[in-house]
Protein backbone atom coordinates (compact mmCIF):
# COMPACT_ATOMS: atom_id res chain seq x y z
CA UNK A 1 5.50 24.07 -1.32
CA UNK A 2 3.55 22.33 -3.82
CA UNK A 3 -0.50 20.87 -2.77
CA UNK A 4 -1.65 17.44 -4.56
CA UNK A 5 -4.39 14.93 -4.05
CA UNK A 6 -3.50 10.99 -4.29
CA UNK A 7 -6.96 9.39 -4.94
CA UNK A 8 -8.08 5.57 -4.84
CA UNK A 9 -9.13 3.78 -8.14
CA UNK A 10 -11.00 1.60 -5.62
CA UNK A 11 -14.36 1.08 -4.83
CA UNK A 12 -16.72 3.61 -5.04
CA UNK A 13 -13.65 5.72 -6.56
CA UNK A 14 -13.10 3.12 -8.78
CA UNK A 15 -15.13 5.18 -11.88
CA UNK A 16 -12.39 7.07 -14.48
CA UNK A 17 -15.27 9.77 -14.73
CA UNK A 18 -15.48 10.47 -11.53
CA UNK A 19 -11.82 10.50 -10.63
CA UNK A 20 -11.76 13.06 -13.97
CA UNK A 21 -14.47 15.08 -12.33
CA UNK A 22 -12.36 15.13 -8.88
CA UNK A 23 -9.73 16.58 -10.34
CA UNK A 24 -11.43 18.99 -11.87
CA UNK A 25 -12.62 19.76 -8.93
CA UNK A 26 -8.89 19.88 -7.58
CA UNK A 27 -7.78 22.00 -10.08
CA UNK A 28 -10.54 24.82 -9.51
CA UNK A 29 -9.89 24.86 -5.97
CA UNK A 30 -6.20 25.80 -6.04
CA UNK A 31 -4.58 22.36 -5.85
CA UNK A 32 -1.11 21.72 -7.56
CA UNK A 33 -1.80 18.06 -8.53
CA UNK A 34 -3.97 15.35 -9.14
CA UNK A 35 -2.43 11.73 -8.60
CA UNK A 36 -4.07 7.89 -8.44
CA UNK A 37 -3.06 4.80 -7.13
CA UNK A 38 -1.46 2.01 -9.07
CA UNK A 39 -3.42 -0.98 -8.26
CA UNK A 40 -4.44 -4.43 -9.83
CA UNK A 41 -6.77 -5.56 -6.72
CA UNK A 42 -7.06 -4.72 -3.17
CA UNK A 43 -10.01 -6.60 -2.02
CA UNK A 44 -11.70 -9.45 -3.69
CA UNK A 45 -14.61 -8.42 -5.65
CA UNK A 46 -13.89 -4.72 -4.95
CA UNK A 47 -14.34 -2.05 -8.10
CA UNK A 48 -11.01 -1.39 -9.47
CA UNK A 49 -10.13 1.41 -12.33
CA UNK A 50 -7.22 1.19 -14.80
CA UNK A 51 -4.94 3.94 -13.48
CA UNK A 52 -3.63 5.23 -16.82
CA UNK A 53 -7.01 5.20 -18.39
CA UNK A 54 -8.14 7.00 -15.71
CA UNK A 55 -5.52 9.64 -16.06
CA UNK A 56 -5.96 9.82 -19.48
CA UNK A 57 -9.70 11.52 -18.37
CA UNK A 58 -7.87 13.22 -16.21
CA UNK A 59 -5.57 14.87 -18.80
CA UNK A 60 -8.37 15.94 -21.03
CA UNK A 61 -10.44 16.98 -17.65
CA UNK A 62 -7.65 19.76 -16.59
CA UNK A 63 -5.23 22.12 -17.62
CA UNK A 64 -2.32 23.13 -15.34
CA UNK A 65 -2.02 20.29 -12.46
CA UNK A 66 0.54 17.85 -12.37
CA UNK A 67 -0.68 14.68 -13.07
CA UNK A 68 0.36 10.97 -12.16
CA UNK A 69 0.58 7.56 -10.63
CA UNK A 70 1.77 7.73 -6.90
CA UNK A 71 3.23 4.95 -7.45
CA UNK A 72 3.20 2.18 -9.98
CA UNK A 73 5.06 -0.86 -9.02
CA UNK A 74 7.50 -1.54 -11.71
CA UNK A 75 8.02 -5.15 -12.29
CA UNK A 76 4.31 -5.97 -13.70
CA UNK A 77 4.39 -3.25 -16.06
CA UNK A 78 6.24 -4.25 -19.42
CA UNK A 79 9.09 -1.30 -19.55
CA UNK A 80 8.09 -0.67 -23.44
CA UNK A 81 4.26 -0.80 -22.71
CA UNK A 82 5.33 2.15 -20.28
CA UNK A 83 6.96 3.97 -22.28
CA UNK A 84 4.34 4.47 -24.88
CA UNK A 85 1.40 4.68 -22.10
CA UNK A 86 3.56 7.57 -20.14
CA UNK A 87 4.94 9.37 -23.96
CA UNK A 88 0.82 9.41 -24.67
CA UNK A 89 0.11 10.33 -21.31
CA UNK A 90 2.82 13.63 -21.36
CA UNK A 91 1.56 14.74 -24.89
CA UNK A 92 -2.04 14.23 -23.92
CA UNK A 93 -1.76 16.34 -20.73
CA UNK A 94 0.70 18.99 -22.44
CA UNK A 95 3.47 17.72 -20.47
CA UNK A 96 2.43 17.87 -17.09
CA UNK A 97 2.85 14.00 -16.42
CA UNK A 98 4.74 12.77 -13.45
CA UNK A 99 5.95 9.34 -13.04
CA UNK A 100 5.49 7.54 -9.43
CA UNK A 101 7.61 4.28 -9.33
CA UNK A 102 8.25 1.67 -6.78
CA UNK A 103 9.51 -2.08 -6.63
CA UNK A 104 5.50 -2.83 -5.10
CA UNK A 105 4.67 -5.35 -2.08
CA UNK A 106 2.12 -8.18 -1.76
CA UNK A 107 0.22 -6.30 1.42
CA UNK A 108 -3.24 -6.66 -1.04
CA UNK A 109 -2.14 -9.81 -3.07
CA UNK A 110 -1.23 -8.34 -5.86
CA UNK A 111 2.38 -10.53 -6.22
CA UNK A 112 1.22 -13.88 -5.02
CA UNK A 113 -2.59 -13.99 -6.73
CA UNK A 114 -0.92 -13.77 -10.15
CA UNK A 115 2.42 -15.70 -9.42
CA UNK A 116 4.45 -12.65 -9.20
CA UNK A 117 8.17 -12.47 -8.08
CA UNK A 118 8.02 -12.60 -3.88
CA UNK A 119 11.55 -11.74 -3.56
CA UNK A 120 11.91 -8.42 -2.58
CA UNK A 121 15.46 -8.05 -4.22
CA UNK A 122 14.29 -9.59 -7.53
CA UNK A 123 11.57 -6.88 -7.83
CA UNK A 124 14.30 -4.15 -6.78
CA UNK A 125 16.96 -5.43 -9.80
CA UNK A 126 13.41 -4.66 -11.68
CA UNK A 127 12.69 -2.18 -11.16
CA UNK A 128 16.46 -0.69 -11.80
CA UNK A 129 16.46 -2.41 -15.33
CA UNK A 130 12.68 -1.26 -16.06
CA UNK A 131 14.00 2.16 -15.42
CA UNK A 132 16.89 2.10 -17.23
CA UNK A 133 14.75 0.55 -20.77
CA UNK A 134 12.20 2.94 -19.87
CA UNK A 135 14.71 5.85 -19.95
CA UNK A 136 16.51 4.51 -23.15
CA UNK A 137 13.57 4.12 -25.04
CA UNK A 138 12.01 8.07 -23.99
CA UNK A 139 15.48 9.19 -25.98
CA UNK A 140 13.87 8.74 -29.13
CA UNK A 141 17.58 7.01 -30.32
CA UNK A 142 18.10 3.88 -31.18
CA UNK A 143 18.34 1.47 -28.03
CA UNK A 144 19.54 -2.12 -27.07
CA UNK A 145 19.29 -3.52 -23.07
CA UNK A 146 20.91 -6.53 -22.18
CA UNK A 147 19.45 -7.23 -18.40
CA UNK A 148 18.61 -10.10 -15.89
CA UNK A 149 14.76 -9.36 -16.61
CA UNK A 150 14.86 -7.67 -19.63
CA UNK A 151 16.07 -6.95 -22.82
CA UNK A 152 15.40 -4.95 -25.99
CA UNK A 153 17.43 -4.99 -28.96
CA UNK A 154 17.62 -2.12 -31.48
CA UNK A 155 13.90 -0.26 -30.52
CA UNK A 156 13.59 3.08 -31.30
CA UNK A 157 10.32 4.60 -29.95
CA UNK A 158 8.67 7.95 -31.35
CA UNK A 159 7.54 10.38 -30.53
CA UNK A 160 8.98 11.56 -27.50
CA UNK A 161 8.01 12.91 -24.41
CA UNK A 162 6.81 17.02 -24.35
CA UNK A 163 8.98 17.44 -20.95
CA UNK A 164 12.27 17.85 -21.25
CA UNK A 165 15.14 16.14 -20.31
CA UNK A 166 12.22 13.61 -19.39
CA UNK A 167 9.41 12.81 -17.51
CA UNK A 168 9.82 13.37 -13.79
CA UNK A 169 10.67 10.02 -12.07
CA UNK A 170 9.72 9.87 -8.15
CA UNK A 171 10.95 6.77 -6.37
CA UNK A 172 9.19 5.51 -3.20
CA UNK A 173 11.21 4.84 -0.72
CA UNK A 174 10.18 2.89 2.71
CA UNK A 175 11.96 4.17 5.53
CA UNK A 176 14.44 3.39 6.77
CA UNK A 177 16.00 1.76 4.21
CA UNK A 178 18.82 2.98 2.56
CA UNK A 179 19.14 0.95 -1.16
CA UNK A 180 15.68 2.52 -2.48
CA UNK A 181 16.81 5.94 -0.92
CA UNK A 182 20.06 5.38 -3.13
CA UNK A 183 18.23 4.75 -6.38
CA UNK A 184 15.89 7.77 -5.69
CA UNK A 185 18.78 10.41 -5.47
CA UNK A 186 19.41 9.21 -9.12
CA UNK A 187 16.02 10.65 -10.24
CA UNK A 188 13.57 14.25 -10.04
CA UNK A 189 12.27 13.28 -6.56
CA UNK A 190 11.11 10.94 -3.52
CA UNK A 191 8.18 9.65 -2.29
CA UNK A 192 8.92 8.50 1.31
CA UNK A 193 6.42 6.03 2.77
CA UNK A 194 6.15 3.65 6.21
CA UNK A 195 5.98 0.77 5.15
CA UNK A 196 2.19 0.60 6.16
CA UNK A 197 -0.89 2.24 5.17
CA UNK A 198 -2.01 3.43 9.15
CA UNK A 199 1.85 5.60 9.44
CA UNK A 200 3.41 8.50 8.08
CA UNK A 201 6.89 8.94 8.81
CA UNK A 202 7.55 11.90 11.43
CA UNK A 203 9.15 15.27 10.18
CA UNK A 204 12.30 14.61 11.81
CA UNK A 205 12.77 11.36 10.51
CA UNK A 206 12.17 13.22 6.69
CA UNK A 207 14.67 15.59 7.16
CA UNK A 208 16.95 12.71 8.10
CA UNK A 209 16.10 10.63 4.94
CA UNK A 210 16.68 14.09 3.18
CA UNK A 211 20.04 14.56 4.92
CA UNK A 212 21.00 11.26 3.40
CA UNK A 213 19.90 12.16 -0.39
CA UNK A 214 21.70 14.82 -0.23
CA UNK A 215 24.80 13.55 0.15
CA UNK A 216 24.40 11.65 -2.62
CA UNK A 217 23.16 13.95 -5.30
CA UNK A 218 25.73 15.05 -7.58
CA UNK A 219 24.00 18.33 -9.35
CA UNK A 220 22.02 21.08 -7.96
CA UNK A 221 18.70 19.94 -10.36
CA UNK A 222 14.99 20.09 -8.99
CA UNK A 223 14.54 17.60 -6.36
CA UNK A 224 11.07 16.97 -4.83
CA UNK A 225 10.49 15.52 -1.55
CA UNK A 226 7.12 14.03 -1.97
CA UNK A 227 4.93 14.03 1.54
CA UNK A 228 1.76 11.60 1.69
CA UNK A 229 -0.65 12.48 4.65
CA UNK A 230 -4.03 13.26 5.52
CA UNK A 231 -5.11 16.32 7.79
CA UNK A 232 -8.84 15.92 7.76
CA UNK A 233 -8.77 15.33 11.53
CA UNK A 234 -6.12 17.37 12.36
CA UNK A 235 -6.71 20.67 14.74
CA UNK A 236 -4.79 22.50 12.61
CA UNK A 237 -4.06 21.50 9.08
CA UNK A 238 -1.43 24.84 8.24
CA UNK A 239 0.54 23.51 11.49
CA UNK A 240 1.07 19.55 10.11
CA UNK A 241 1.76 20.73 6.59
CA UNK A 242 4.26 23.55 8.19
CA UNK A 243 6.36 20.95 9.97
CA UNK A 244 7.19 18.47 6.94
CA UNK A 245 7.95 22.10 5.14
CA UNK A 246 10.25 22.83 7.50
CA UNK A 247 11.55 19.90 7.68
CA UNK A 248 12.39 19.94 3.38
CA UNK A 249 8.85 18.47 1.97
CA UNK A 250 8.56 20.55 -1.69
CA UNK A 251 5.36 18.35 -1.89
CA UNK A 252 2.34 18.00 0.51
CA UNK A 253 0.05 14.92 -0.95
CA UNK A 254 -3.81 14.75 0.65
CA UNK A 255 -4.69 11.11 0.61
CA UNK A 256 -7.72 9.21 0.69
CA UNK A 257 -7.34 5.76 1.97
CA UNK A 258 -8.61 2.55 -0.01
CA UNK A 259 -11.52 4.07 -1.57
CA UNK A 260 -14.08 3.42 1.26
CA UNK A 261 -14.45 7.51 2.09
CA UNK A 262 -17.92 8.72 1.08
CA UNK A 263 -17.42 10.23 -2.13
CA UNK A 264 -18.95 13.74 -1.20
CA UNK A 265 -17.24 13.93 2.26
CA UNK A 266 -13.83 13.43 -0.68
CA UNK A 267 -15.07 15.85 -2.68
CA UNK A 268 -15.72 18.37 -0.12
CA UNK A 269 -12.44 17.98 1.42
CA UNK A 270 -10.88 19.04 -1.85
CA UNK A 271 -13.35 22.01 -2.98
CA UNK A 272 -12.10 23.45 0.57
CA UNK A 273 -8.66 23.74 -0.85
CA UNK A 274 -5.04 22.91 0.07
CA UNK A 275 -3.68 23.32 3.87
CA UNK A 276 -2.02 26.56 3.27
């Protein structure tokens, strides 16, 4: 199993040098990866930190952890302003970039304060097209998309990306729904989520959700199975962490709510290490 940290760009978080010096920090203490939030607003007012700037820091901060957005909501990111931000973002970082996506919700705002689509099916046929240009344009070939939402007509984008077939694509998937659990068996991994911010979803229910993917997978390639928790109060943190591993996590993500946490209580938590 694989240990990462999913940190707020919020609030008192919401500083691209200290989110660099965090993972720094990360990295020296053993952990696997280093990811951030993909956020416009979540409280009026509150600090707020460009994510890819951010990991941009982060890139030139570190040298072996995976690095990446967990997740960025596809439809209010221009697919072709992606794909030269995440084709920097691998070659910066020597190819260590992963790629977090999801269709988004409006739990903070973030759809309805700047007249975003509601629906939640519009923003899923997004996020399927955005992938797809995204994807075409990473091939360094020439490419043309003809879409509902979007569409490109002879692009050709250099250079590419340093990873190779591509940059690992993780889908969030709310459980249990079944359509975004269909379009993440189509990609490198999952990232299943509640629905909420105050719920994880049980170990038996993952194994169930990875039951399902597997059914649908039609090669034998690297899949991860992205877990997002926190153990800070837990008894025993080995004993949490061993359950969603038994249960098929390849990923155990630490997470630090909306940016509120004291910054040295953060910190702390992630000189002591991963729950191994």
């Amino acid at each position: 199993m694989h240990f990462g940290i999913d940190l707020p760009i919020s609030g008192q978080f919401g500083d691209p040098r200290l989110l660099a010096d965090l993972a720094r920090d990360a990295e020296a203490a053993g952990w696997d990866g280093c990811f951030l939030w993909d956020h416009i607003q979540l409280g009026r007012a509150e600090p707020i930190a460009d994510p890819w700037i951010s990991l941009a820091a982060i890139a030139l901060a570190t040298t072996r952890i995976r690095i990446g957005t967990l997740v960025t909501p596809l439809y209010r990111r221009s697919p072709w302003k992606l794909a030269r931000e995440t084709v920097t973002l691998d070659r910066l970082s020597q190819g260590r970039q992963v790629l977090g996506v999801g269709s988004g919700s409006d739990i903070f705002g973030e759809i309805s304060t700047f007249g975003g689509p509601l629906d939640d099916l519009t923003r899923a046929h997004m996020l399927d097209e955005g992938l797809a240009v995204l994807i075409g344009l990473w091939t360094g070939e020439l490419f043309s998309f003809t879409g509902r939402h979007y569409n490109v007509n002879e692009a050709q984008f250099q250079p590419l990306p340093l990873q190779s077939p591509r940059i690992p694509i993780w889908v969030a998937a709310t459980w249990p729904k079944k359509a975004p659990l269909r379009r993440a068996a189509r990609y490198e991994g999952v990232v299943p989520v509640a629905g909420d911010f105050a719920h994880s979803i049980t170990p038996a229910q993952l194994s169930e959700l990875i039951k399902y993917i597997k059914q649908l997978r039609t090669d034998n390639s690297l899949f991860e199975v992205v877990q997002l928790g926190n153990t800070a109060r837990a008894t025993s943190k080995h004993e949490v962490v061993a359950a969603y591993a038994a249960a098929g996590a390849t990923w155990w993500v630490e997470t630090f709510g909306l940016g509120h946490e004291p910054i040295e209580k953060a910190r702390d938590r992630i000189r002591e290490g991963p729950p191994c």
